[in-house]
N, C-alpha and C. Protein backbone atom coordinates (compact mmCIF):
# COMPACT_ATOMS: atom_id res chain seq x y z
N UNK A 1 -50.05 11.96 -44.47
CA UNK A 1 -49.87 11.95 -43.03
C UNK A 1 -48.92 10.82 -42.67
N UNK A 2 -47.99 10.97 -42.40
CA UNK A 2 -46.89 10.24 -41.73
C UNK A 2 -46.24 10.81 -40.33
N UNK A 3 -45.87 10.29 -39.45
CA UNK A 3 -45.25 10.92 -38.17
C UNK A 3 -44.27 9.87 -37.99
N UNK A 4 -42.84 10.34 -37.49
CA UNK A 4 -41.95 9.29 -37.54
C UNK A 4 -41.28 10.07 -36.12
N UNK A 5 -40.78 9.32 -35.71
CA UNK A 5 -40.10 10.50 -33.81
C UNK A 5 -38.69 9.57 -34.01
N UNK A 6 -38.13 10.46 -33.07
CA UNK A 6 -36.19 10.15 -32.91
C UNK A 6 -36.28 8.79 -32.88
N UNK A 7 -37.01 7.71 -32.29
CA UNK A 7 -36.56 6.44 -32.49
C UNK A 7 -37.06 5.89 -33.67
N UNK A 8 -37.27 6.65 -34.78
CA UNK A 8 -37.50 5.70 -35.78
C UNK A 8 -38.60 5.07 -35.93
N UNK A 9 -39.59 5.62 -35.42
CA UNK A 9 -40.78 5.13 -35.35
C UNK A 9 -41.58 5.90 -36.37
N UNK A 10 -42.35 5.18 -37.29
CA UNK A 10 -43.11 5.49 -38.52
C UNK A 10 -44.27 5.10 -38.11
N UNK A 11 -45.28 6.06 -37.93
CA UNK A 11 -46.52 5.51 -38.12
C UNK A 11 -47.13 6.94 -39.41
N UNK A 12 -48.36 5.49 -40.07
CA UNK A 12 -48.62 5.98 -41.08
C UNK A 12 -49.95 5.41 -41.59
N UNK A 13 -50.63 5.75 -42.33
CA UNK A 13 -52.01 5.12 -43.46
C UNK A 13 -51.65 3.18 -43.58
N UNK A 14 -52.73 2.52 -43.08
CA UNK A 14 -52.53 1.47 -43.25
C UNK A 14 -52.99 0.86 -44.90
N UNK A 15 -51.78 0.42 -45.65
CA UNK A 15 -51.62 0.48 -46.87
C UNK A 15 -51.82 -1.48 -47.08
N UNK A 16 -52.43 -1.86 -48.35
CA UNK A 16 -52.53 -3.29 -48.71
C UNK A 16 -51.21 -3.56 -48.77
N UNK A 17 -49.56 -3.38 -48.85
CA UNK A 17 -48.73 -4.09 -48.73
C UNK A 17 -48.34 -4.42 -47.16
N UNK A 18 -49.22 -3.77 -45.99
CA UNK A 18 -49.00 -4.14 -44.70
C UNK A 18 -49.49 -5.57 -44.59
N UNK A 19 -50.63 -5.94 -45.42
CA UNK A 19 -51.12 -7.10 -45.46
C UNK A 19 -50.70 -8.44 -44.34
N UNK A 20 -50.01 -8.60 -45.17
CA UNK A 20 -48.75 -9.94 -44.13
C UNK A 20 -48.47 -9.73 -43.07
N UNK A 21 -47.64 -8.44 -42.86
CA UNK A 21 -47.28 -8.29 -41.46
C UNK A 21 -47.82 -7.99 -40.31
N UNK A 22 -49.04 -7.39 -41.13
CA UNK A 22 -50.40 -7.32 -39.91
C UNK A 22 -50.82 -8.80 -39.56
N UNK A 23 -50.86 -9.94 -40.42
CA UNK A 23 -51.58 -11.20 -39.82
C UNK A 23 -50.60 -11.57 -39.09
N UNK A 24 -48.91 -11.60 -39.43
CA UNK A 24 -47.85 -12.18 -38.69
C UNK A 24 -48.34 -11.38 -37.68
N UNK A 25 -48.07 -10.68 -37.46
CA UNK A 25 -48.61 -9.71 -35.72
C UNK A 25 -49.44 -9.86 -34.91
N UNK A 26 -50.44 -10.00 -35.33
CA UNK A 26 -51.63 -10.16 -35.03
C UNK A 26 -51.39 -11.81 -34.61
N UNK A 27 -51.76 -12.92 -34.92
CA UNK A 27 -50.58 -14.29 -34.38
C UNK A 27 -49.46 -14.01 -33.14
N UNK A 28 -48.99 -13.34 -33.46
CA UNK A 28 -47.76 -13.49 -32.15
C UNK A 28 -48.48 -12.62 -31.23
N UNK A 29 -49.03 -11.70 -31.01
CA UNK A 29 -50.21 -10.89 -30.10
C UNK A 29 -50.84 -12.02 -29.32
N UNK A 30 -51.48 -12.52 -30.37
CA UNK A 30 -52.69 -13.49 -29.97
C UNK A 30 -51.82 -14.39 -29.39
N UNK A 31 -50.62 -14.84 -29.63
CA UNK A 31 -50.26 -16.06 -29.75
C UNK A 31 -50.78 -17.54 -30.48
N UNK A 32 -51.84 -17.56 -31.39
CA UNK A 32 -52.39 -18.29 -31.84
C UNK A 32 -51.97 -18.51 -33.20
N UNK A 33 -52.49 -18.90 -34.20
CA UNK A 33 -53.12 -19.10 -35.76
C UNK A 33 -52.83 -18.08 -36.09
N UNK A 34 -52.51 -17.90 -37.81
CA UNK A 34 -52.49 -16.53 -38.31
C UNK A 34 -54.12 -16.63 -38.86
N UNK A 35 -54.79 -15.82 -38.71
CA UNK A 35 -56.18 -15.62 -38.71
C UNK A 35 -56.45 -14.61 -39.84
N UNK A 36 -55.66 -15.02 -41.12
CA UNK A 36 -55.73 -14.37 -42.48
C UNK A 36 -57.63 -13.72 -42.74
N UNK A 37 -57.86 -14.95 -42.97
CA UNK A 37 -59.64 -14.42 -43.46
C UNK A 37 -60.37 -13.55 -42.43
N UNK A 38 -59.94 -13.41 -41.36
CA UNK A 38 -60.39 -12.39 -40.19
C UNK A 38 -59.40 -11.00 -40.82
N UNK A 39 -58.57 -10.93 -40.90
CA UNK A 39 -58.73 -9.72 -41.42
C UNK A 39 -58.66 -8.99 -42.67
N UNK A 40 -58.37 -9.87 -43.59
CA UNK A 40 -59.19 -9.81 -44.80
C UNK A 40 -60.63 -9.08 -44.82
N UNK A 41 -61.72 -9.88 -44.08
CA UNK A 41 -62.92 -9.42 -43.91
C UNK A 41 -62.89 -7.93 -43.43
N UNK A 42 -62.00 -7.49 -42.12
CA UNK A 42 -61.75 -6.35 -41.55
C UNK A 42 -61.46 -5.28 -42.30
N UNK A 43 -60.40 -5.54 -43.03
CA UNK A 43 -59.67 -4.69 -43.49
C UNK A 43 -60.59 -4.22 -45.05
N UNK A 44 -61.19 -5.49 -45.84
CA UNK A 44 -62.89 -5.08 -46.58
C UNK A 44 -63.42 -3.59 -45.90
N UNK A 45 -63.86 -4.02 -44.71
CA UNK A 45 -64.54 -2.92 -44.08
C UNK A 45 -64.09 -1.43 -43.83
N UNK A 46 -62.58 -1.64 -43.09
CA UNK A 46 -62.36 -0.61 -42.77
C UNK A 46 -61.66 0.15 -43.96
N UNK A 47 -61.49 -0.42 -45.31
CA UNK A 47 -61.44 0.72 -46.84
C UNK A 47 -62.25 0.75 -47.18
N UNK A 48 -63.31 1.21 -46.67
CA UNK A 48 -64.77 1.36 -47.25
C UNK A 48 -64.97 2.98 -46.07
N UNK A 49 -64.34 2.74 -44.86
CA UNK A 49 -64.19 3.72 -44.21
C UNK A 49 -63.00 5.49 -44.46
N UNK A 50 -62.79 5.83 -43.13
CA UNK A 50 -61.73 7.23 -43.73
C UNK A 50 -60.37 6.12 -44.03
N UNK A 51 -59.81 6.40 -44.72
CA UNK A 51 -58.23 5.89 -44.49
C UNK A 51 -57.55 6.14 -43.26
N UNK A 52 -57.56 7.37 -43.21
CA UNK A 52 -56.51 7.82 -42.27
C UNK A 52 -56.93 7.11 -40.99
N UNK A 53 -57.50 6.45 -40.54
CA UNK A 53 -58.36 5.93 -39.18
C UNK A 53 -57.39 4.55 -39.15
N UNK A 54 -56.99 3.94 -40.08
CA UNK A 54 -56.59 2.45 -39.82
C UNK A 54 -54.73 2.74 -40.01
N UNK A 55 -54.19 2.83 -38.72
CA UNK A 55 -52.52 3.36 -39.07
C UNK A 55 -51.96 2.34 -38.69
N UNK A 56 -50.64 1.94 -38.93
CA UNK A 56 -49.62 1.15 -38.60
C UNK A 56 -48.54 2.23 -37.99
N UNK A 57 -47.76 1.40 -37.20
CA UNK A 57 -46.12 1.59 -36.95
C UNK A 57 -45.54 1.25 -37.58
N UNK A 58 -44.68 1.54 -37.77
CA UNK A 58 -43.12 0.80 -38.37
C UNK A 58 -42.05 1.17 -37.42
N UNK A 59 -41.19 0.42 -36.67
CA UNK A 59 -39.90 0.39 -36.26
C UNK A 59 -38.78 -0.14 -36.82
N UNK A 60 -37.38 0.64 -37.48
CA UNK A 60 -36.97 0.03 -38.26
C UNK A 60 -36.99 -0.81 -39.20
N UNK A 61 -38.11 -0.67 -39.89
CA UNK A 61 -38.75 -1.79 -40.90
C UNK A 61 -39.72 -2.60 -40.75
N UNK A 62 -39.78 -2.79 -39.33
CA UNK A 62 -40.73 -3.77 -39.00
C UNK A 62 -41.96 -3.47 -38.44
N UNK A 63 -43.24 -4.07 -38.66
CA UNK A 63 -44.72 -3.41 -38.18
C UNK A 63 -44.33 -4.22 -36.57
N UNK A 64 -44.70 -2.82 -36.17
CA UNK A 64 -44.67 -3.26 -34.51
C UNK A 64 -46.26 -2.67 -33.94
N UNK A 65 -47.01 -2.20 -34.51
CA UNK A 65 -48.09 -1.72 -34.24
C UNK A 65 -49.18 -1.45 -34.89
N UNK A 66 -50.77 -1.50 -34.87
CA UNK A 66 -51.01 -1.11 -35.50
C UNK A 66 -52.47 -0.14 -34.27
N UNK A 67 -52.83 0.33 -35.05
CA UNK A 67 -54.70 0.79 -34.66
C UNK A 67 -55.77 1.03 -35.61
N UNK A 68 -56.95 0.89 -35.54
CA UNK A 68 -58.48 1.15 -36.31
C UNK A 68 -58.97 1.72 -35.92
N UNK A 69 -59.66 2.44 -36.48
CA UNK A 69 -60.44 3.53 -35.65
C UNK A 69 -61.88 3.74 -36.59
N UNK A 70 -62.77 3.96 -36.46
CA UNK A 70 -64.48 4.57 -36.84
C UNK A 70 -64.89 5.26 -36.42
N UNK A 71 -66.08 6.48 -37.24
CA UNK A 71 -66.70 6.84 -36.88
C UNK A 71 -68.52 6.24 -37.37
N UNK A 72 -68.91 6.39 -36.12
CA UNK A 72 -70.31 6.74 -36.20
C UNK A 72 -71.26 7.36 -35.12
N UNK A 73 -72.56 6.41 -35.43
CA UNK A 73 -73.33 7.06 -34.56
C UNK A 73 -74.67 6.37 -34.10
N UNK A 74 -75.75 6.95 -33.24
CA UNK A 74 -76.61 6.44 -32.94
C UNK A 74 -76.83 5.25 -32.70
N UNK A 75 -75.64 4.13 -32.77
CA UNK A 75 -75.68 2.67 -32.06
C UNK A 75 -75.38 3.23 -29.97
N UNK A 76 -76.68 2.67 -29.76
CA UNK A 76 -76.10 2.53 -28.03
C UNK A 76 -76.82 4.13 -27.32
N UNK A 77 -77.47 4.61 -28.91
CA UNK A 77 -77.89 5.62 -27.99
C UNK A 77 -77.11 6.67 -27.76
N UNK A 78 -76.13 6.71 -28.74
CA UNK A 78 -75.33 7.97 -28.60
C UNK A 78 -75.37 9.07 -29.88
N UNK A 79 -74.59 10.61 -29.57
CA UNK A 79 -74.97 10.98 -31.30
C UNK A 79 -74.13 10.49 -32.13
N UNK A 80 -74.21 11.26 -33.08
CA UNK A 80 -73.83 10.76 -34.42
C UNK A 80 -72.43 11.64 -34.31
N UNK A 81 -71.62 11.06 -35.00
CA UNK A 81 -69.77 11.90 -35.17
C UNK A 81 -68.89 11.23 -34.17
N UNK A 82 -69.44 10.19 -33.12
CA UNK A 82 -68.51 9.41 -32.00
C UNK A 82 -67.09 8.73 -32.78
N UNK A 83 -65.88 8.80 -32.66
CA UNK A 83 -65.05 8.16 -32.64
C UNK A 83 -65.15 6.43 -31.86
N UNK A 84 -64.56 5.82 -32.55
CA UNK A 84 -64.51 4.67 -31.75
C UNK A 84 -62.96 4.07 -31.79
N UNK A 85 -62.46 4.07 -31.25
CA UNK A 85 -61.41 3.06 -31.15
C UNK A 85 -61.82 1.42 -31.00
N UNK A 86 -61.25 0.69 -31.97
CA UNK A 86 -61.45 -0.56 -32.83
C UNK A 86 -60.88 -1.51 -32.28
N UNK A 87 -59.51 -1.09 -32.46
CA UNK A 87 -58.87 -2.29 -32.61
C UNK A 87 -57.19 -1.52 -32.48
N UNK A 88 -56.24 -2.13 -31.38
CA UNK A 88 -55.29 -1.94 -31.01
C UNK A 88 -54.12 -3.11 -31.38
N UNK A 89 -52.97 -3.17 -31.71
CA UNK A 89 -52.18 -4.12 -31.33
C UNK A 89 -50.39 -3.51 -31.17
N UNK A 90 -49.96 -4.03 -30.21
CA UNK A 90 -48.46 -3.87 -30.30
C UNK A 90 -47.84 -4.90 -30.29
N UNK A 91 -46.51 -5.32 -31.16
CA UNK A 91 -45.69 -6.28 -30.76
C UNK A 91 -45.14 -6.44 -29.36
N UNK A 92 -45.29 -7.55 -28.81
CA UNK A 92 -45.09 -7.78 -27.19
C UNK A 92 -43.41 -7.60 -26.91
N UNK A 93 -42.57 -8.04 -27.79
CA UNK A 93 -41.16 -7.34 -27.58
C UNK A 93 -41.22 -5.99 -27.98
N UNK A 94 -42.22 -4.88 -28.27
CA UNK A 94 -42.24 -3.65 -28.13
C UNK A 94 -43.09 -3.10 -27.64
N UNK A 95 -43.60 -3.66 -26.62
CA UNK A 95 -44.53 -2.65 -25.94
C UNK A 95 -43.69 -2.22 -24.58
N UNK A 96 -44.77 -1.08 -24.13
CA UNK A 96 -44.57 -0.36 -22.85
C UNK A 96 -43.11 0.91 -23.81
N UNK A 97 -42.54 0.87 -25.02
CA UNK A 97 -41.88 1.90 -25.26
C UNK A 97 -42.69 2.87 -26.49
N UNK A 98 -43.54 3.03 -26.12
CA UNK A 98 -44.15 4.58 -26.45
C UNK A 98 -45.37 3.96 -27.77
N UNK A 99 -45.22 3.34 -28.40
CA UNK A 99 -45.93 2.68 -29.66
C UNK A 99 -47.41 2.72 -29.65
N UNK A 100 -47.78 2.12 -28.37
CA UNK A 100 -49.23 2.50 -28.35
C UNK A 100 -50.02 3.75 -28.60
N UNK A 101 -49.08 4.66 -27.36
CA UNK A 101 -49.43 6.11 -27.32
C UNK A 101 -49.29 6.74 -28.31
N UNK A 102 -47.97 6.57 -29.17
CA UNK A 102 -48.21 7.06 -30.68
C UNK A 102 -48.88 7.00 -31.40
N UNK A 103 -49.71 5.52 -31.50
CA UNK A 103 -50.53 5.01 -32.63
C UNK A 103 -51.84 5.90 -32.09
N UNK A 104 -52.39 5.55 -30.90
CA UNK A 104 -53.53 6.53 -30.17
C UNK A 104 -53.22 7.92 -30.55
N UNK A 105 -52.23 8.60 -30.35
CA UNK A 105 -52.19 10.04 -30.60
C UNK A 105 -52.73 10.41 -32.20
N UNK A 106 -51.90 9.83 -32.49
CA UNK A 106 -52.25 9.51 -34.54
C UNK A 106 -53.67 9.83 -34.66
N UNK A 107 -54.16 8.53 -34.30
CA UNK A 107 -55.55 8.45 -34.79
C UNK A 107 -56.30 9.64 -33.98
N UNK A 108 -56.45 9.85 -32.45
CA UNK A 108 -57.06 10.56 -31.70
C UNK A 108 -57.00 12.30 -32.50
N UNK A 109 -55.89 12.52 -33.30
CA UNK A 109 -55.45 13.77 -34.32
C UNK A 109 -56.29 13.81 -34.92
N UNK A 110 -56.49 12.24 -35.88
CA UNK A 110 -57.36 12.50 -37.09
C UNK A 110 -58.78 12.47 -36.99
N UNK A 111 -59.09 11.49 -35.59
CA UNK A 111 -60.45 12.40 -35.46
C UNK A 111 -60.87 13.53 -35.19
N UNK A 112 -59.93 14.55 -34.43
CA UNK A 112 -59.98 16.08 -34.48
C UNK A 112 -60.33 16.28 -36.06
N UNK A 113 -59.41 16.01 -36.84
CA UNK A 113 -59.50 16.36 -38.49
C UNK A 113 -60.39 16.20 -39.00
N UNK A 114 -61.18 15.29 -38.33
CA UNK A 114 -62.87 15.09 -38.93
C UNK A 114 -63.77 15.56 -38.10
N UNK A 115 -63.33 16.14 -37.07
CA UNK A 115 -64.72 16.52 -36.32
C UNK A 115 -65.46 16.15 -35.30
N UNK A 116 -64.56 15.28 -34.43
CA UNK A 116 -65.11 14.09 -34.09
C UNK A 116 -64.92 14.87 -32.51
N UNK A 117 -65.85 14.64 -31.48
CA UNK A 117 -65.46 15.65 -30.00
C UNK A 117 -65.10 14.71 -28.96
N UNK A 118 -65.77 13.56 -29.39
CA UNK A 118 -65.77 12.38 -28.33
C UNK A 118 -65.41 10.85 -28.69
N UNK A 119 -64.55 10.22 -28.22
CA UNK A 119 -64.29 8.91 -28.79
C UNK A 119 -64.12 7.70 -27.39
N UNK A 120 -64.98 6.78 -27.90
CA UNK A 120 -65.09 5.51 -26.87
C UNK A 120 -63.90 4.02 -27.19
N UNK A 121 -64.22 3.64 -26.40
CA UNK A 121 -63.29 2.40 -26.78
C UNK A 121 -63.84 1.46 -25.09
N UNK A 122 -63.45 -0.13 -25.88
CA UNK A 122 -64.20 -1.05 -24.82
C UNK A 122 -62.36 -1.49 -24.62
N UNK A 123 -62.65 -2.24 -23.61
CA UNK A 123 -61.11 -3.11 -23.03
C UNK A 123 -61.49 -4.22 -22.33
N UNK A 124 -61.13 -5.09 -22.14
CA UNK A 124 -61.34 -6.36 -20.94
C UNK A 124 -60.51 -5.61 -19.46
N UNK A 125 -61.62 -5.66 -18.46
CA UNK A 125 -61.27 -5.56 -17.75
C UNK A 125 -59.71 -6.47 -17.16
N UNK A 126 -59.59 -7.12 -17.46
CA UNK A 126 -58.49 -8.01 -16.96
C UNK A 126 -57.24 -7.35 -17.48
N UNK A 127 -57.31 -6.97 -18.76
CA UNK A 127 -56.42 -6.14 -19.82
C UNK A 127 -55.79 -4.76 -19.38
N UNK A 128 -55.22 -5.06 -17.75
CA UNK A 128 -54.15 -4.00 -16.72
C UNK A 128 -53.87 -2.95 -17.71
N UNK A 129 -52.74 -3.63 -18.78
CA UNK A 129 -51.71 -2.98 -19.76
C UNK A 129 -52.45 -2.05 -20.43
N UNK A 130 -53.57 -2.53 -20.89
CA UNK A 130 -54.49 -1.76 -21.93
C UNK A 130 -55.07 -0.35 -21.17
N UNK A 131 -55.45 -0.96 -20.15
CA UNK A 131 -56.52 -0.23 -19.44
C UNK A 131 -55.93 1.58 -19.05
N UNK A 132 -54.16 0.67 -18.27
CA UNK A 132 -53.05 2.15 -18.36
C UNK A 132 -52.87 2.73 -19.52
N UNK A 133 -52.97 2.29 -20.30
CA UNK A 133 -52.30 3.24 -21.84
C UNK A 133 -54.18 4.03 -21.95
N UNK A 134 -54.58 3.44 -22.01
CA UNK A 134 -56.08 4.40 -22.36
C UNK A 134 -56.50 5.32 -21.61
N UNK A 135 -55.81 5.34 -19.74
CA UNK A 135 -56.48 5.73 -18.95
C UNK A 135 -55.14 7.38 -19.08
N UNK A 136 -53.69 6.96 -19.37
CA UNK A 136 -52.93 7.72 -19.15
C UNK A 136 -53.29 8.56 -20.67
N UNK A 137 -53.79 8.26 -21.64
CA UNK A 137 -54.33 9.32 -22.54
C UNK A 137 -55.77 10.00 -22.32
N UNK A 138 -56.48 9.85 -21.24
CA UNK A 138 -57.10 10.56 -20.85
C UNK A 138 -58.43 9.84 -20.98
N UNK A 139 -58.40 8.90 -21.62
CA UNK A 139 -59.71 7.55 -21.59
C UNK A 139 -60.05 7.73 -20.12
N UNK A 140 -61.87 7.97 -19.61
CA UNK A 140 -62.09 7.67 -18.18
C UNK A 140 -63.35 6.72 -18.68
N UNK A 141 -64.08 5.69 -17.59
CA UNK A 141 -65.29 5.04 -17.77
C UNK A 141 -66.44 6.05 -17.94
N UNK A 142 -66.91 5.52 -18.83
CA UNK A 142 -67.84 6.30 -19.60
C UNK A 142 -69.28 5.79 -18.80
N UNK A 143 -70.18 6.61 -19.33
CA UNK A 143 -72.07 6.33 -19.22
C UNK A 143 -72.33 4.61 -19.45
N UNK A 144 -71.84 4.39 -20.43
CA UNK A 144 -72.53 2.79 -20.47
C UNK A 144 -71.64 2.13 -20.26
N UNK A 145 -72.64 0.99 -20.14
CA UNK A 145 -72.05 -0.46 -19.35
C UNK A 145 -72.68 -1.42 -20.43
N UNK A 146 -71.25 -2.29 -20.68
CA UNK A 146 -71.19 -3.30 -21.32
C UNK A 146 -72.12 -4.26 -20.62
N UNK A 147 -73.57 -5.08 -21.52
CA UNK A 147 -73.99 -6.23 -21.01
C UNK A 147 -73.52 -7.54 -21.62
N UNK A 148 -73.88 -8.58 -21.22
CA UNK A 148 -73.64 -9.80 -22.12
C UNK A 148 -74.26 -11.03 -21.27
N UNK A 149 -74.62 -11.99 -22.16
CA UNK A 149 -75.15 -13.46 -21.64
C UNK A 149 -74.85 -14.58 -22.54
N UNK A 150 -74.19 -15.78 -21.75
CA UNK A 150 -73.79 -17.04 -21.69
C UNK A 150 -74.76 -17.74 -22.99
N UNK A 151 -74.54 -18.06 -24.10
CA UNK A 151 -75.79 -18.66 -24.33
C UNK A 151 -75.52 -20.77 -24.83
């Protein structure tokens, strides 16, 4: 599974030589630290999962994107086969030109391919940018509500 469109955009199976360029990315996203052992640990996890769920971009060579994706179930009270959307990132000199929606389409495919009818995903409310790209693929607020406490 590879999908590549007129601009040169490759998205594909997130492979161990993405390694690097996912932490460089992930850093300039954040703007922070490259936060190697964070996804080290992640990326443990999510090859233990489907492959096809964890994709990258490529634009002209360079990772400009990536997404994660899971399935499960019965956490929260829901059934079993839920999609989840994980984990999003775009390079900030490439966003708003189509990258997100690609990487979402990708994955949102391959949970069709598995079976999957329904898929959730959380966002920070504050997170405008995010909130449009999820809402213009057809993401609406769902049954539950996020709790949390200060401790």
């Amino acid at each position: 599974m590879t999908s590549e469109n007129e601009d040169r955009l490759n998205v594909k199976p997130l492979k161990p030589e993405d390694f690097d360029a996912l932490v460089e990315l992930d850093s300039v996203i954040l703007g922070s630290y490259k936060r190697k052992e964070y996804w080290e640990k992640k990326l443990a996890i999510f090859r233990l999962r489907h492959p096809n769920l964890s994709l990258v971009a490529y634009k002209d060579d360079k990772l400009a994107g990536y997404i994660m994706g899971n399935i499960s179930g019965w956490e929260f009270g829901v059934m079993a086969g839920i999609g989840w959307v994980e984990l999003i990132g775009v390079d900030p000199n490439a966003q708003r030109k189509g990258i997100g929606r690609e990487l979402t389409d990708e994955l949102l495919h391959q949970f069709q391919t598995l079976g999957v009818k329904k898929v959730y995903t959380m966002v920070l409310a504050k997170d405008v940018n995010l909130r449009k790209l999820f809402s213009a693929m057809g993401f609406e607020e769902g049954h539950m509500v996020q709790l949390e406490k200060d401790l």
